[in-house]
Each structure stands twice: as structure tokens, then as C-alpha cells.
Protein backbone atom coordinates (compact mmCIF):
# COMPACT_ATOMS: atom_id res chain seq x y z
CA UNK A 1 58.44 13.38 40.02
CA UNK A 2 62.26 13.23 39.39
CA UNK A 3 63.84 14.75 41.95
CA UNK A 4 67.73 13.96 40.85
CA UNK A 5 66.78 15.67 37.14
CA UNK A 6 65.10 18.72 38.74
CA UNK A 7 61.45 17.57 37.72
CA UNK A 8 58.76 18.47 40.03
CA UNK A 9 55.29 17.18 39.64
CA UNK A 10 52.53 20.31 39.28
CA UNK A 11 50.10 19.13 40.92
CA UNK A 12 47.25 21.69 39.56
CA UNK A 13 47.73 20.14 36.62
CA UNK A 14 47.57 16.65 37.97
CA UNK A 15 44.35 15.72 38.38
CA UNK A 16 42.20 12.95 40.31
CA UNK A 17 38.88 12.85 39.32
CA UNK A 18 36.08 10.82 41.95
CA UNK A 19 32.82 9.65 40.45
CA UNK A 20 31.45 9.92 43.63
CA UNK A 21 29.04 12.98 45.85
CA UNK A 22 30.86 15.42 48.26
CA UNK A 23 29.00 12.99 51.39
CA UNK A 24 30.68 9.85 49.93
CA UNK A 25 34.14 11.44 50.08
CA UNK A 26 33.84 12.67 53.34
CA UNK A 27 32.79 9.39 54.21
CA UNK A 28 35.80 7.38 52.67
CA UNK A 29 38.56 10.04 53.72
CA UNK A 30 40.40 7.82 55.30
CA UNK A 31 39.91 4.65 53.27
CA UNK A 32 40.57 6.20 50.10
CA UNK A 33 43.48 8.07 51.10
CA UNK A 34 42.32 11.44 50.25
CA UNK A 35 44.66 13.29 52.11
CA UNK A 36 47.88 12.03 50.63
CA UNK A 37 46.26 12.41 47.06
CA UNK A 38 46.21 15.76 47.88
CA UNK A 39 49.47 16.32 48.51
CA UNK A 40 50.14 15.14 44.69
CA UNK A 41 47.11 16.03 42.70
CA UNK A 42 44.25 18.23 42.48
CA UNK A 43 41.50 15.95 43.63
CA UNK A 44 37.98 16.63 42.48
CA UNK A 45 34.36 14.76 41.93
CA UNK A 46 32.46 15.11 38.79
CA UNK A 47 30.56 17.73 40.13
CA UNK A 48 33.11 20.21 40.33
CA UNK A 49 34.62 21.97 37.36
CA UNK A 50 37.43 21.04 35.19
CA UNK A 51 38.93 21.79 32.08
CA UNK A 52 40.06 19.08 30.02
CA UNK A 53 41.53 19.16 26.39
CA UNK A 54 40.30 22.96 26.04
CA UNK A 55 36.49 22.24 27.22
CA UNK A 56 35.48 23.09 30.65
CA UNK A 57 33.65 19.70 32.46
CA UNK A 58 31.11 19.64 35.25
CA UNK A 59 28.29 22.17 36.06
CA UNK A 60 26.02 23.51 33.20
CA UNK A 61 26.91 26.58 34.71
CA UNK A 62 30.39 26.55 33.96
CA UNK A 63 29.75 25.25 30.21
CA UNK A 64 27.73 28.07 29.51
CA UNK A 65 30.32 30.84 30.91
CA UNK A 66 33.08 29.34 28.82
CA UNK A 67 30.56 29.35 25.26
CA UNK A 68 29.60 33.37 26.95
CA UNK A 69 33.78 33.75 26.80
CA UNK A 70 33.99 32.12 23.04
CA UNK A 71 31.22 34.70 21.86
CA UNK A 72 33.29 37.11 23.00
CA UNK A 73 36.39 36.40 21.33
CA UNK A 74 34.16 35.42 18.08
CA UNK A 75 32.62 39.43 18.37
CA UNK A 76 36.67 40.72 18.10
CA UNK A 77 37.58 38.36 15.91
CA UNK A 78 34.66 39.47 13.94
CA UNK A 79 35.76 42.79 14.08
CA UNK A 80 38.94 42.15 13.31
CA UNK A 81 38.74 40.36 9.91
CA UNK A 82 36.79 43.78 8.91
CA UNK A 83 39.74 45.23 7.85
CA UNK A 84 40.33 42.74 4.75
CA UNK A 85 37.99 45.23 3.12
CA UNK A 86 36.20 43.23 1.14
CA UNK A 87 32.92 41.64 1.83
CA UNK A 88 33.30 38.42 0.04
CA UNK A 89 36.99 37.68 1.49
CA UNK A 90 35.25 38.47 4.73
CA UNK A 91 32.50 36.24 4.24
CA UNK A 92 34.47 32.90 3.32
CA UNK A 93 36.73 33.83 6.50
CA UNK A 94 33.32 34.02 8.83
CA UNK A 95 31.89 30.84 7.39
CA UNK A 96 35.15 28.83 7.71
CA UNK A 97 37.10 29.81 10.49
CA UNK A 98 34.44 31.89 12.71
CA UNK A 99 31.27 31.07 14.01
CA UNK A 100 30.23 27.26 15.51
CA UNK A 101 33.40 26.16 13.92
CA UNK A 102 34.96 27.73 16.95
CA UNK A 103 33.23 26.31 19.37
CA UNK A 104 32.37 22.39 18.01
CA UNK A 105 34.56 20.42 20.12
CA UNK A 106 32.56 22.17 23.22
CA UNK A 107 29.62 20.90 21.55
CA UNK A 108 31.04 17.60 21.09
CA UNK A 109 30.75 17.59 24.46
CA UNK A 110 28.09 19.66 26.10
CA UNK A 111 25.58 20.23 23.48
CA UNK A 112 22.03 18.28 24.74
CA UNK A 113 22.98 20.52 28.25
CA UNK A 114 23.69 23.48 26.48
CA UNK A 115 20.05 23.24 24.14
CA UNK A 116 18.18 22.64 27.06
CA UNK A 117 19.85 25.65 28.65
CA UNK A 118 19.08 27.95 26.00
CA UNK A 119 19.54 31.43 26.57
CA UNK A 120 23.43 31.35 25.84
CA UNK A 121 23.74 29.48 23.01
CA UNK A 122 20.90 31.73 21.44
CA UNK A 123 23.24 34.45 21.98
CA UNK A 124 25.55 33.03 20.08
CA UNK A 125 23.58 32.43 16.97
CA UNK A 126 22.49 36.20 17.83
CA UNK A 127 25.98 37.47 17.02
CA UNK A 128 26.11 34.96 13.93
CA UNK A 129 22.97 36.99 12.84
CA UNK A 130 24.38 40.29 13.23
CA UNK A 131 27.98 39.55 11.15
CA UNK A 132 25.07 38.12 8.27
CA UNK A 133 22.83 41.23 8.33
CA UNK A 134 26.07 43.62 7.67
CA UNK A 135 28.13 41.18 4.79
CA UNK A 136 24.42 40.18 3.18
CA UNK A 137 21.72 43.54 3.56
CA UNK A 138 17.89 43.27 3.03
CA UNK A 139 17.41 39.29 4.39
CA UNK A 140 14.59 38.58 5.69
CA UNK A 141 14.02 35.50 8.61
CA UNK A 142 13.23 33.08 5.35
CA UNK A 143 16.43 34.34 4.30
CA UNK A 144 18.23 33.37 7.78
CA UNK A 145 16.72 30.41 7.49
CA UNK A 146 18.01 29.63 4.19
CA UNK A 147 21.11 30.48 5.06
CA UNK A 148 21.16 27.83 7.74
CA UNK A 149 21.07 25.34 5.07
CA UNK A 150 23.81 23.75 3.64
CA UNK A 151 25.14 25.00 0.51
CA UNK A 152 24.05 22.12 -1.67
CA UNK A 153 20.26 22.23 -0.36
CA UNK A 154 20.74 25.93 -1.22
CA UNK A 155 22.20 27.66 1.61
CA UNK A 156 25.35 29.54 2.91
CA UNK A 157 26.23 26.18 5.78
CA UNK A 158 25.78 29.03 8.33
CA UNK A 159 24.43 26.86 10.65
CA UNK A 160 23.49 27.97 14.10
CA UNK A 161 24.89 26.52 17.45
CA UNK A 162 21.06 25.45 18.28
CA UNK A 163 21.20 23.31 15.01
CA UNK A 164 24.00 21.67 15.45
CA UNK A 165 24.75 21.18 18.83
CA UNK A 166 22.91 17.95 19.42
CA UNK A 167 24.44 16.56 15.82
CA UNK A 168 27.81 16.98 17.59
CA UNK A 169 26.92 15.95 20.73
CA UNK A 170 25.36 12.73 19.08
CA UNK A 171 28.21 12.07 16.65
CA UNK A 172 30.94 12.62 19.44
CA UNK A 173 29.31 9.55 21.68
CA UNK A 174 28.66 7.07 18.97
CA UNK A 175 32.56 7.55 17.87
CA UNK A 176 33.65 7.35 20.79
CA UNK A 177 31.09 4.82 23.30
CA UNK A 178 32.76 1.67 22.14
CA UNK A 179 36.29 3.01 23.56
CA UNK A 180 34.69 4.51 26.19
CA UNK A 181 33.08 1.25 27.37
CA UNK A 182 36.48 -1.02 27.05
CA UNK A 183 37.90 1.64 29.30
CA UNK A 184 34.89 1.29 31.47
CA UNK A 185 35.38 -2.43 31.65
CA UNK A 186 39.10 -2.16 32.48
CA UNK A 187 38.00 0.39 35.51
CA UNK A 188 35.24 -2.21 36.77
CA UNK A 189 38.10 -5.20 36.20
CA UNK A 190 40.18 -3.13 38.78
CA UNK A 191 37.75 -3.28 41.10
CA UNK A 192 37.42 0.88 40.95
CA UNK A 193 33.78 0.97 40.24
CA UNK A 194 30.44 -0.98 40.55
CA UNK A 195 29.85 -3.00 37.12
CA UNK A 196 27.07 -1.38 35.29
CA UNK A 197 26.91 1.67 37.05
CA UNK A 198 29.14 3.63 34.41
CA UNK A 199 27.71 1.79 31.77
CA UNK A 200 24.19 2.89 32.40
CA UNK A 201 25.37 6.55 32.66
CA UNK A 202 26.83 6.19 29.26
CA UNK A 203 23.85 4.74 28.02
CA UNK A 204 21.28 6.83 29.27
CA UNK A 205 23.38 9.71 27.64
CA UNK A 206 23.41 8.62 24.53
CA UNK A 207 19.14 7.85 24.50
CA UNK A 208 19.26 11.43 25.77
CA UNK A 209 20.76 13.37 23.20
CA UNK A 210 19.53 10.88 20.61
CA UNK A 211 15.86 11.59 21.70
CA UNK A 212 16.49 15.27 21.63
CA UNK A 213 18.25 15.22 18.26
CA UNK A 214 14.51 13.01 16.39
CA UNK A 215 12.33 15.20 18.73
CA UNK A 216 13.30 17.87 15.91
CA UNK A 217 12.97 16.21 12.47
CA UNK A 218 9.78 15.58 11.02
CA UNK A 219 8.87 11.92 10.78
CA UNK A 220 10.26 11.27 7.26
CA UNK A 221 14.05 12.18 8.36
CA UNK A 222 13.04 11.16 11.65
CA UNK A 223 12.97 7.58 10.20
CA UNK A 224 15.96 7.75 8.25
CA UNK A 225 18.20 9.26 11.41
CA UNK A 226 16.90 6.14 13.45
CA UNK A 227 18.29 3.55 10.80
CA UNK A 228 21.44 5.62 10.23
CA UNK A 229 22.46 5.93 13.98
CA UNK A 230 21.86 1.86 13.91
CA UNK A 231 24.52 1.73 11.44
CA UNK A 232 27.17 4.29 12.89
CA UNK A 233 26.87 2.54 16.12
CA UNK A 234 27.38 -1.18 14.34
CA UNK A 235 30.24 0.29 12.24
CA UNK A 236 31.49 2.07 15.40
CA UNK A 237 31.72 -1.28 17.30
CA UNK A 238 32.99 -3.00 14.47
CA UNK A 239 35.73 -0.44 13.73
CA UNK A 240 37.04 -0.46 17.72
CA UNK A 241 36.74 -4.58 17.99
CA UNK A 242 39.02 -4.74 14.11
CA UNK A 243 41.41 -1.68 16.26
CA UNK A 244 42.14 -3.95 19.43
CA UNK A 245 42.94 -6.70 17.52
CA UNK A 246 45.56 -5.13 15.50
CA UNK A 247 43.34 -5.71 12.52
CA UNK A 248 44.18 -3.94 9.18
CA UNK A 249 40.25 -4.18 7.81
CA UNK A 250 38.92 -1.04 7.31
CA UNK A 251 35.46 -0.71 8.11
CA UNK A 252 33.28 1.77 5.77
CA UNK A 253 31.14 4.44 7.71
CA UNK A 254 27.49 3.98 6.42
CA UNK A 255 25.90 6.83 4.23
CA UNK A 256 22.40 8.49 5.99
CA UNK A 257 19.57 8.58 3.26
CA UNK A 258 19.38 12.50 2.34
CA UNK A 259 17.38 12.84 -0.86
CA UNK A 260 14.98 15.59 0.01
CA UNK A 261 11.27 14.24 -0.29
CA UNK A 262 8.68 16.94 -1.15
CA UNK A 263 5.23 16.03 -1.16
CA UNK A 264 5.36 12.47 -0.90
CA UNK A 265 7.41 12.34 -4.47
CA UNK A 266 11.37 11.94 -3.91
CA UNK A 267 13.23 14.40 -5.41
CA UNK A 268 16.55 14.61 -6.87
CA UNK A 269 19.51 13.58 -4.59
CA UNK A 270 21.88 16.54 -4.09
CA UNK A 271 25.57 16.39 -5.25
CA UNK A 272 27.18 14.38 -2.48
CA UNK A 273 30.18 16.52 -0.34
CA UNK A 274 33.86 15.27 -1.83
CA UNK A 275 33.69 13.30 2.06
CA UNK A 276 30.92 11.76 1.15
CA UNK A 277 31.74 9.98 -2.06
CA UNK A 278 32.35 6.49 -2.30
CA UNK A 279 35.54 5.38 -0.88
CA UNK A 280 38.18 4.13 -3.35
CA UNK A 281 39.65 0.63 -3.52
CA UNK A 282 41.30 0.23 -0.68
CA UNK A 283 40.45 3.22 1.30
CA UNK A 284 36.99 3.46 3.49
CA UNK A 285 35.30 6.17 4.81
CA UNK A 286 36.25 5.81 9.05
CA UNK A 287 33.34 5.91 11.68
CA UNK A 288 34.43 9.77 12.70
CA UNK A 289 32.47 12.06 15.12
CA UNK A 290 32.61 14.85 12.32
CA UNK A 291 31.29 12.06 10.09
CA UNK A 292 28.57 11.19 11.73
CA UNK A 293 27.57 14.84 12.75
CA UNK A 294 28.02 15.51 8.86
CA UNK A 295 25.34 13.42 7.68
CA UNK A 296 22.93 13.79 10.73
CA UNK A 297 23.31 17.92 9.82
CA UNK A 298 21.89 16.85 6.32
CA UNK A 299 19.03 15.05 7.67
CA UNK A 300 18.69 18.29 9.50
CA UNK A 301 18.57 20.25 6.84
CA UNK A 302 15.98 17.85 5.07
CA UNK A 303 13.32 19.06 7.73
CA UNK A 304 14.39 22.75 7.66
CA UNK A 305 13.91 22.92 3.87
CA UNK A 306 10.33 21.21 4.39
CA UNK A 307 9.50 24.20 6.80
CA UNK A 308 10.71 27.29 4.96
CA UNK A 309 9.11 25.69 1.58
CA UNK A 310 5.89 25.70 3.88
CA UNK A 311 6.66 29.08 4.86
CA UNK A 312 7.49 30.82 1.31
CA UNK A 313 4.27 28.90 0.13
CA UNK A 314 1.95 30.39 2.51
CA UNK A 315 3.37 34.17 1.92
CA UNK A 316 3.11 33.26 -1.89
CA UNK A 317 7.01 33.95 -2.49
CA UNK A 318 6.75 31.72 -5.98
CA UNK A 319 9.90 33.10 -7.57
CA UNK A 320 12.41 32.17 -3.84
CA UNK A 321 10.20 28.89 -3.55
CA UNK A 322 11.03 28.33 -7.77
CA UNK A 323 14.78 29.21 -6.98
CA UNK A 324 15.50 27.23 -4.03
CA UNK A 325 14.17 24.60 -5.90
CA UNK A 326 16.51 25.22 -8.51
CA UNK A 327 19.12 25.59 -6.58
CA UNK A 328 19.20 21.92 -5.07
CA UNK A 329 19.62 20.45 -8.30
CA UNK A 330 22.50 18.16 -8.19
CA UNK A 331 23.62 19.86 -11.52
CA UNK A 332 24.32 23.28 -9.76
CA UNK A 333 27.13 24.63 -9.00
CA UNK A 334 27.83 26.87 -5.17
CA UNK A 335 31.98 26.92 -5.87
CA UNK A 336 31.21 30.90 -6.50
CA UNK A 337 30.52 31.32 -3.13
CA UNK A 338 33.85 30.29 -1.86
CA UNK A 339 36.19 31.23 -4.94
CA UNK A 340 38.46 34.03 -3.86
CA UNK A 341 41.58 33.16 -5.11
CA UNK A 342 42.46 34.76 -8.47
CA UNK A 343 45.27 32.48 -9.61
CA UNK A 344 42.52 29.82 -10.01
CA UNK A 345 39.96 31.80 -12.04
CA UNK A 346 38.18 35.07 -12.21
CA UNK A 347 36.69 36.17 -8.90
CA UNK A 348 33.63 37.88 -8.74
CA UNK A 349 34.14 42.15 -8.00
CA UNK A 350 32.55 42.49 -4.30
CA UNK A 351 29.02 44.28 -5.91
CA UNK A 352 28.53 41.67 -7.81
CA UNK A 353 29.20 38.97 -5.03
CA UNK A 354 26.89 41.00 -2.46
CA UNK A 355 24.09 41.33 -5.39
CA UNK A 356 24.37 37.30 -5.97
CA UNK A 357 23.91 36.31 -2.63
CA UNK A 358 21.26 38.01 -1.86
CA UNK A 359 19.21 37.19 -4.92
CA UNK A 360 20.19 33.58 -3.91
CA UNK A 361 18.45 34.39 -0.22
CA UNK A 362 15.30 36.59 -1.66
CA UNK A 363 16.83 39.38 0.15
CA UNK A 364 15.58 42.74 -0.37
CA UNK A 365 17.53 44.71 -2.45
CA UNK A 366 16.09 47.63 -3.72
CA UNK A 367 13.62 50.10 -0.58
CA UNK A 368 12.27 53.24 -3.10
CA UNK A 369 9.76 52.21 -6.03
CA UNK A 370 11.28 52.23 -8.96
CA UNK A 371 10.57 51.36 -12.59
CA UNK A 372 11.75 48.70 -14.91
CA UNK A 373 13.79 50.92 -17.80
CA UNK A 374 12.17 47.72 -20.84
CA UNK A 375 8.58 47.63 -20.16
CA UNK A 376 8.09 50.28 -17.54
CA UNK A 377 6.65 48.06 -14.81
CA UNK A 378 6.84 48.50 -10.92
CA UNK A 379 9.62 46.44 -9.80
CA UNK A 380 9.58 44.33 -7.15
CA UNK A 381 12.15 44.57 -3.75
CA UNK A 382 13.96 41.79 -4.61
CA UNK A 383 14.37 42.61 -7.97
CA UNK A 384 12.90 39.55 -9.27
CA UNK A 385 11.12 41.21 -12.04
CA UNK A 386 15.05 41.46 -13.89
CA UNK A 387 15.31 38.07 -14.28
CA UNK A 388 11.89 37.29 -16.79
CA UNK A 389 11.82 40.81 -18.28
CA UNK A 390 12.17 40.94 -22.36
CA UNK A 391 10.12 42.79 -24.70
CA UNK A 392 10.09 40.93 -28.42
CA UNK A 393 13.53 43.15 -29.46
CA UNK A 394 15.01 42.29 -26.74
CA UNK A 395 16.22 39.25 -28.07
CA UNK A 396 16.83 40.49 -31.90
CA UNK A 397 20.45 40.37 -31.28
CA UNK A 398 20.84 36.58 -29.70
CA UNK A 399 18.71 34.93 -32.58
CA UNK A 400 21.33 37.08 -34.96
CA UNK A 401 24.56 35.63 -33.81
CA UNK A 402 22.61 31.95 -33.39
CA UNK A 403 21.79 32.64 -37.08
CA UNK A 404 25.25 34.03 -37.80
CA UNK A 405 26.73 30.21 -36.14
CA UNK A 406 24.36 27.84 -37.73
CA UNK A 407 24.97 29.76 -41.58
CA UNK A 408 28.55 29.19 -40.83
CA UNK A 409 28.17 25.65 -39.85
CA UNK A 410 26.49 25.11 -43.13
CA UNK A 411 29.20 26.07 -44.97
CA UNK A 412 32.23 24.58 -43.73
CA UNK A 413 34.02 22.01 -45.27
CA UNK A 414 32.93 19.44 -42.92
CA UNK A 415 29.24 20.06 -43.03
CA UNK A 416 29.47 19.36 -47.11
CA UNK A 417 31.57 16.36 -46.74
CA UNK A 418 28.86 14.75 -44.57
């Protein structure tokens, strides 16, 4: 407060925060000084509500009503973007700048007590659902699940809130613990706290969500997220120590083990993201919470894809099971599903984009029976059938132009000088 330069101190925004229970506080009024900390700040325990760099702290309750009040600005903004017009515009918009991209940091924070909660977080991935059903028609749950997957393992990358929520939760307090413990020791050093009391709270958190988080993965990832949560937390540590002592080494964030095992037999790693590739000389990947969350998501998605391969096998879906397969292959390319801007190549006309993506998801396209107009067969819903169908003519005029190329190869100048 600067009373001479006409500054006044706002005291709801100043704020005092106890780590102690309503009992203890009545107990230490006096000693503590409560009264005249009043008078200059809003002075609250742990317990109590607070919002602090746009996420709301405290009771599960009051975590829960501000991710109700982001699903409702994420149903108008929803509605909103619906006036672009066109459904593949309005699709890259949804997938990068809607959905749990809105509401991450709150995860960062809350998200083991907002999966054990539940009921609004599935309400969230509800609406998610919805905006997918009306851009993409005819999916199926298999074809929700797939597009839960990341793009590389096949996917759209629209991941719901219940997916990721512990992955943020889990990558936010391994970036952050070794800060949060020097701070911790400066607090005890002042004589503010009992030593080890914060220090068990912040450890007990982190065995928390960390449990939670392998609870889901089946024991092959579940392996792999163990040794790669060893490393973030080493590199972590390591990254804060080289920080406070003004060091200039940059230490490299550790990689987690994603190729996709299926049936005992390793397949082919994916492409790695652009994020993910090795670090240049000189540069390092840093020890991020996004990082982290990143590569724990791809674990994720390792045990997903073992569950809806388990799932198309037992329906028989062959031709979705052959597809995804073929879509993983590190040799594929997903930049379609993103490409909207002309000046950098032709963009797919909105028919066609609709019609691709929901081939890639095995969603049904077609409801009346219809026949194929080649060989007169019943085709199937999700049109399948188009994609092996050629009677022996039907290929008369590709052999003729490969004919055509390899008689004019023949006779060029450079063929008879070899």
C-alpha cells in the first residue's frame, strides 16, 4: 500500500492461505494475529475455496462446478464455430481449440479428484460425443473409441477428459515436485510449518494419481509407464538442481517406450510427433508437464488400441481391424486431416473429407440395401465392399497406360545407350 501515490491494497485479491482446520485457527486467533491479517488480506485455510491462476482450489465440490461452467461455454462455443459452414474447417477448430484443450490446466490440477468424482467429467466427454456424432455420421462406440486415439495409432486425438485427466494431473506434479519441495524447505526453514508434514502430503499425492494412472494400462504399458515416470522424475530433479545453480546444462527429457506390442510380437514403432524427435546439437527436449502428459497419453493409447483390436476381433470386423492396422504404419500419412489451408496445397471438398473420415472410423455410411453397380453384390454399411471390388476389365485400362510407359521407356535414347 502506497498511500502518497494513491495505491490502495485490494485486499480480496490479497490472499493468506492457512494449512491448518477451522478448530486450529480458532485456537491460534490471537497468536497468529488473525485479526489484523484480516484487515489486509482475505484469509482462508485450504479447505475453503480459491481461485488461483484461472483454476478454482479447495473442495471437490467447487472443482467440479467450475469444469460444469467450462462445458457450458464449450456447448456455445460449439455452436458458435457452426457458422464457418464447413464441416472439415469445423472439425480442425473442435479438435484444436475446443474440447479438453480448454480445460487442461484444471486438470493439471484436479484431475485424480475429478476421475474419482465422475459424473461431471463424463458430461463433458458427453458433449465431446455429441459435436463428433454431427461433423462424423454413422460411428459406432468402436468408432468413438478410435477416435480417442491419437492420430498416429489411427485416431482423430479426440481424447476424452476421463483419459487424460490423470496424464495431466501426473505430468503437472513430476514437473513441478522438485520446485515445489525447495519451496517447502524454505517454509519449514522459517519455522512456518512442521518438517515433513508438507512433504508427505506432496508425496502421498503423487503415489495417488500415479496408482490411479497404472490401475488403467494393461501390464505391458503398465511396465513401461513405471520406468518412464522413474526417468521424468530423475530428469525433473536434475533439471531444477542444474536451474538453482545458474547452470547452463540442459538436461534431455527421457522418451516413454511406445511401440505398440500385439500378441506378444512388437510391432512397428509409429512416426514419432515433431516434439518428440531427437533434440538437435545443442538443444534438449525440457522436463515439461505437457511433455510428460504427452508420452504417458501414448502409453495410454497403447492399451486402448489392445482393447478395441479385442473388440473388432470378437464382432469379426476384419476389414476396420485390417485398416487400423494399416493405419499405424509409421509410413502413413494423417496431415489430410488437418490441411485446410489452400495456399499450401489442395484441400479436400467437405464430401469428400466427411466420406474419408468415416471410412477411417468404420462408420456407417450407407442405411438402405443397395447394390454394387460392377458385380452386382449386396454392399455392405460401411461401404467396404468399394475398396476390393474389380471384375477382370476393370483393370484393362491401367495395364494399357503401364504398357503405354514401359514401350516408351524402351525406346528412348537413354534406354539404347545403356
Amino acid at each position: 500500500m502506497n498511500g502518497p501515490a494513491g495505491a490502495a491494497r485490494n485486499v480480496k485479491k490479497t490472499e493468506v492461505i492457512f494449512f491448518a482446520s477451522s478448530h486450529q485457527m480458532q485456537e491460534h486467533e490471537v497468536a497468529w494475529h488473525l485479526e489484523d491479517l484480516r484487515s489486509l488480506a482475505c484469509v482462508k485455510t485450504t479447505d475453503e475455496s480459491s481461485l488461483t491462476l484461472g483454476v478454482v482450489t479447495g473442495a471437490i465440490e467447487e472443482c467440479s462446478a467450475q469444469l460444469a461452467q467450462k462445458l457450458e461455454v464449450n456447448k456455445a462455443m460449439h455452436q458458435k464455430i457452426r457458422i464457418c459452414g464447413d464441416t472439415q474447417i469445423e472439425h480442425v477448430l473442435a479438435r484444436l481449440c475446443l474440447g479438453t484443450n480448454k480445460v487442461n490446466h484444471i486438470l493439471r490440477v484436479h484431475g485424480l479428484g475429478l476421475w474419482q468424482e465422475g459424473h461431471t467429467i463424463k458430461k463433458f466427454d458427453e458433449c465431446q460425443k455429441s459435436t463428433l456424432d454431427r461433423l462424423v455420421p454413422g460411428l459406432s462406440e468402436q468408432g468413438h473409441q478410435q477416435a480417442a486415439l491419437g492420430a498416429k495409432v489411427g485416431g482423430l486425438g479426440w481424447r476424452p477428459a476421463v483419459d487424460i485427466a490423470l496424464a495431466a494431473n501426473l505430468g503437472a506434479l513430476i514437473s513441478a515436485a522438485p520446485k515445489i519441495s525447495a519451496m517447502i524447505s524454505a517454509v519449514v526453514r522459517a519455522g512456518l510449518v512442521t518438517e515433513g508434514v508438507l512433504e508427505n502430503c506432496l508425496q502421498l499425492k503423487i503415489l495417488s494419481v500415479k496408482a490411479a494412472f497404472l490401475s488403467q494400462l494393461s501390464e505391458s504399458e503398465r511396465n513401461k509407464a513405471e520406468n518412464f515416470i522413474d526417468k521424468s522424475i530423475e530428469a525433473a530433479t536434475a533439471a531444477w538442481c542444474a536451474m538453482s545453480l545458474g547452470s547452463t546444462r540442459s538436461i534431455s527429457a527421457p522418451l516413454a517406450d511406445t511401440i505398440f506390442e500385439e500378441s506378444g510380437v512388437a510391432a512397428v514403432a509409429p512416426q514419432l510427433d515433431i516434439e518428440a524427435a531427437p533434440p538437435e546439437e545443442g538443444t534438449a527436449r525440457k522436463v515439461t508437464s505437457l511433455h510428460v502428459q504427452r508420452e504417458l497419453s501414448k502409453l495410454q493409447d497403447c492399451t486402448n488400441l489392445r482393447t478395441l483390436d479385442a473388440a473388432l476381433s470378437s464382432t469379426c470386423n476384419w476389414s476396420q481391424l485390417k485398416r487400423l492396422k494399416e493405419l499405424r504404419h509409421p509410413e502413413t500419412s494423417h496431415a489430410w486431416l488437418w490441411h485446410i489451408n489452400p495456399r499450401e496445397g489442395s484441400v479436400m471438398t467437405e464430401i469428400d473429407y466427411v466420406a474419408a473420415v468415416q471410412k477411417r472410423l468404420g462408420a456407417k455410411i450407407i442405411d438402405a440395401e443397395c447394390q454394387c453397380r460392377i458385380c452386382g453384390e449386396i454392399l455392405d454399411s460401411c461401404l467396404s465392399h468399394s475398396e476390393c471390388c474389380a471384375l477382370a476389365d476393370a483393370t484393362r485400362g491401367h495395364y494399357a497406360v503401364v504398357r503405354a510407359v514401359v514401350d516408351g521407356m524402351r525406346g528412348s535414347p537413354q534406354s539404347r545407350g545403356a
